[in-house]
Protein backbone atom coordinates (compact mmCIF):
# COMPACT_ATOMS: atom_id res chain seq x y z
CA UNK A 1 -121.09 -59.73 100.99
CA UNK A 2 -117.74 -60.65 102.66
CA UNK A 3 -114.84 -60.62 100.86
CA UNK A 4 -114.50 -64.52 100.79
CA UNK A 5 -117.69 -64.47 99.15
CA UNK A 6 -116.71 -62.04 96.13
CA UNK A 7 -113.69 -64.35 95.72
CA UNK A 8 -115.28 -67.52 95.41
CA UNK A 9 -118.07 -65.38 93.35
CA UNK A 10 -114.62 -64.28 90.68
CA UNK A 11 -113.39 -68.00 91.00
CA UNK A 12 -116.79 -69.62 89.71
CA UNK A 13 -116.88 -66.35 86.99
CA UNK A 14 -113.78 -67.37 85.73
CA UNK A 15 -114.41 -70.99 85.60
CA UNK A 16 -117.38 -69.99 83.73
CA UNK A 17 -120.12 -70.94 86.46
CA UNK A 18 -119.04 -74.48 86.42
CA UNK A 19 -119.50 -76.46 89.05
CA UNK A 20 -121.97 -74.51 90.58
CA UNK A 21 -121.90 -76.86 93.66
CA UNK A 22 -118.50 -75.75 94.32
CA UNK A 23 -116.73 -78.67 93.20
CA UNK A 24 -114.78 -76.57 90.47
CA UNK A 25 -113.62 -74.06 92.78
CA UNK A 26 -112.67 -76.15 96.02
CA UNK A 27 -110.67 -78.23 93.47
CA UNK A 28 -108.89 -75.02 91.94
CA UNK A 29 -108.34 -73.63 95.75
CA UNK A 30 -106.76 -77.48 96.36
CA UNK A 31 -104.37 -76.87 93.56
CA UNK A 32 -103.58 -73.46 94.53
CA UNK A 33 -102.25 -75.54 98.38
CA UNK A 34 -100.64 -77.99 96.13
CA UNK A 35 -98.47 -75.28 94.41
CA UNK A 36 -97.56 -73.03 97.65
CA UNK A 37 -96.49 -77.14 98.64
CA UNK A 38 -94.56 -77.52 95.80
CA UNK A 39 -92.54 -74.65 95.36
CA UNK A 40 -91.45 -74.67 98.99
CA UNK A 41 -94.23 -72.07 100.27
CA UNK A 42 -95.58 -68.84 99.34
CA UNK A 43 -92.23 -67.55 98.52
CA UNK A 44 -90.82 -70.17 96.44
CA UNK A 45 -94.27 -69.66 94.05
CA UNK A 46 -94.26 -66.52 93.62
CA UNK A 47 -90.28 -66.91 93.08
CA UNK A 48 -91.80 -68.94 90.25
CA UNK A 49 -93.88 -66.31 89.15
CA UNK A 50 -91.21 -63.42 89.51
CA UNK A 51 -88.65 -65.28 87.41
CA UNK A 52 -91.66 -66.09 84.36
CA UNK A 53 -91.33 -62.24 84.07
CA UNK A 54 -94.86 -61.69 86.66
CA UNK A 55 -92.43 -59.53 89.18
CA UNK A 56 -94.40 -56.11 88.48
CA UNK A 57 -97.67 -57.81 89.29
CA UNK A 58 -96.37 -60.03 92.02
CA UNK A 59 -94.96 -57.00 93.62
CA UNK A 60 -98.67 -55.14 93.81
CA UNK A 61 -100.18 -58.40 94.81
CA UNK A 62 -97.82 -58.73 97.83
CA UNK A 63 -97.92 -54.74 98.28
CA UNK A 64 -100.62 -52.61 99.82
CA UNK A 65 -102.19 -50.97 96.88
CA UNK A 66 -104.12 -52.20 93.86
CA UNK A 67 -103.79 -55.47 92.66
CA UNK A 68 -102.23 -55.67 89.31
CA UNK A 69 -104.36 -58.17 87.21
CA UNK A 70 -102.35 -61.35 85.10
CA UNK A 71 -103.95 -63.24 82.89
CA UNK A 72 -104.82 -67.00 82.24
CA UNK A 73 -102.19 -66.99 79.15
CA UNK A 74 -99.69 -65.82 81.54
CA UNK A 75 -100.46 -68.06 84.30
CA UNK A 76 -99.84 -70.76 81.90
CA UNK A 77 -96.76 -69.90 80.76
CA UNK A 78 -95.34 -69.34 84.44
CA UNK A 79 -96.90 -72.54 85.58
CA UNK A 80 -96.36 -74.82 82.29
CA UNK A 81 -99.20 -76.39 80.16
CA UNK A 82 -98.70 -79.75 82.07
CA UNK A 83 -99.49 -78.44 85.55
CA UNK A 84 -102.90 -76.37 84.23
CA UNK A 85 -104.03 -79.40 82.69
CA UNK A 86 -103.29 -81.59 85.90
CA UNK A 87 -105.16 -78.32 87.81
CA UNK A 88 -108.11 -78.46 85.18
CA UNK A 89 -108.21 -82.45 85.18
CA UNK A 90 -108.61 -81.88 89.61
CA UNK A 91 -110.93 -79.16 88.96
CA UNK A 92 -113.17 -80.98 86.47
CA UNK A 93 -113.55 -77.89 83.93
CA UNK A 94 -111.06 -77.21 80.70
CA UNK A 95 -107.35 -76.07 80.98
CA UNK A 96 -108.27 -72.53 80.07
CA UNK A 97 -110.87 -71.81 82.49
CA UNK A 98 -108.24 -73.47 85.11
CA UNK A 99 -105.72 -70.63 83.93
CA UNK A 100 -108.40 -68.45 84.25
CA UNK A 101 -109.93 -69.17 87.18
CA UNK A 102 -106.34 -69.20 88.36
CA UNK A 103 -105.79 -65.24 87.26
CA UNK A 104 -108.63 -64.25 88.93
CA UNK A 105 -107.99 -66.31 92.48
CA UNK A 106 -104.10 -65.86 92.56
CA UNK A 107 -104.31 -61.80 93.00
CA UNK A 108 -106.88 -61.92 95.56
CA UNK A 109 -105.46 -64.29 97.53
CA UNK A 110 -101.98 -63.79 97.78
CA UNK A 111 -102.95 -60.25 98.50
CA UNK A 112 -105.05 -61.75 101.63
CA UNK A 113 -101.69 -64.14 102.90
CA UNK A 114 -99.80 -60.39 102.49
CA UNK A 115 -101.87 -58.41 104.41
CA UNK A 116 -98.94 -56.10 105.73
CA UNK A 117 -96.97 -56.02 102.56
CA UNK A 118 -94.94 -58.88 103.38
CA UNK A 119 -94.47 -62.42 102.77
CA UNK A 120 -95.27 -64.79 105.76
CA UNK A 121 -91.77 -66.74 106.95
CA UNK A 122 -92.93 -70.52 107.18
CA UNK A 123 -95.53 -73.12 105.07
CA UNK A 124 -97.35 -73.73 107.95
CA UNK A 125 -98.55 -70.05 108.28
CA UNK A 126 -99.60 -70.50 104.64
CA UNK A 127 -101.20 -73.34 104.53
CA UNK A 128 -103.40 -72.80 107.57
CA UNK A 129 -104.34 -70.09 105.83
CA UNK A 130 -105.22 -71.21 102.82
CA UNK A 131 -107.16 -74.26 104.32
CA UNK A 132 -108.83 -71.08 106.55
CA UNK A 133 -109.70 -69.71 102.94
CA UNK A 134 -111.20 -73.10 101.63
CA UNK A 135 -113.56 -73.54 104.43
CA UNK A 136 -114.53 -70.23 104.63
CA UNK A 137 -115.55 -70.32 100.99
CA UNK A 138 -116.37 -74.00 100.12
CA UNK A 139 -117.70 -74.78 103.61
């Protein structure tokens, strides 16, 4: 199993198995572009993150050893209730399984855009990854 696979695998875990065509998920991993967008790139959302008191577990997510997990509660309060339930509302499935499906993806996959331990320079870089990410996993 690749490691795109286990990731969409944790994604549809944490949404509870909803959406088992995928729908769920791609529409979470849509969101997850529409944030990096919003906050000015990968660094201005984890910015986000740092300053919602995340930094410890942003720092091992951008680092090179274990992934420090965060959970949906704290995704929630980082993000703000208004922007899981717009995420949820995308993703079809209820705002707490969009925080949660959130906590499980966000590790994973900024630990993937970081693969040296540093954040890439540039949206572009980002986003092609990302959109690299979706079609790998949604197809």
């Amino acid at each position: 199993m690749s490691l795109l696979d286990q990731l969409a695998g944790q994604a549809m875990s944490a949404l509870g198995n909803k959406g088992a065509d995928g729908e769920a998920s791609s529409g979470l991993m849509a969101s997850v572009m529409e944030l990096v967008n919003q906050h000015g790139g990968l660094p201005g959302l984890l910015q986000k993150f740092q300053e919602s008191g995340l930094g410890d577990q942003v720092a091992s997510w951008i680092g090179t050893g274990a992934n420090a997990p965060v959970s949906g509660e704290q995704i929630k309060d980082a993000l703000g209730a208004d922007t899981i339930t717009q995420i949820a509302e995308k993703a079809g499935v209820a705002p707490d399984a969009a925080s949660g499906g959130l906590a499980a993806l966000l590790p994973q996959l900024i630990d993937k855009l970081t693969p040296n331990g540093q954040v890439p320079e540039g949206n572009d870089l980002v986003s092609q990854g990302l959109s690299m990410l979706k079609g790998k996993i949604f197809g």
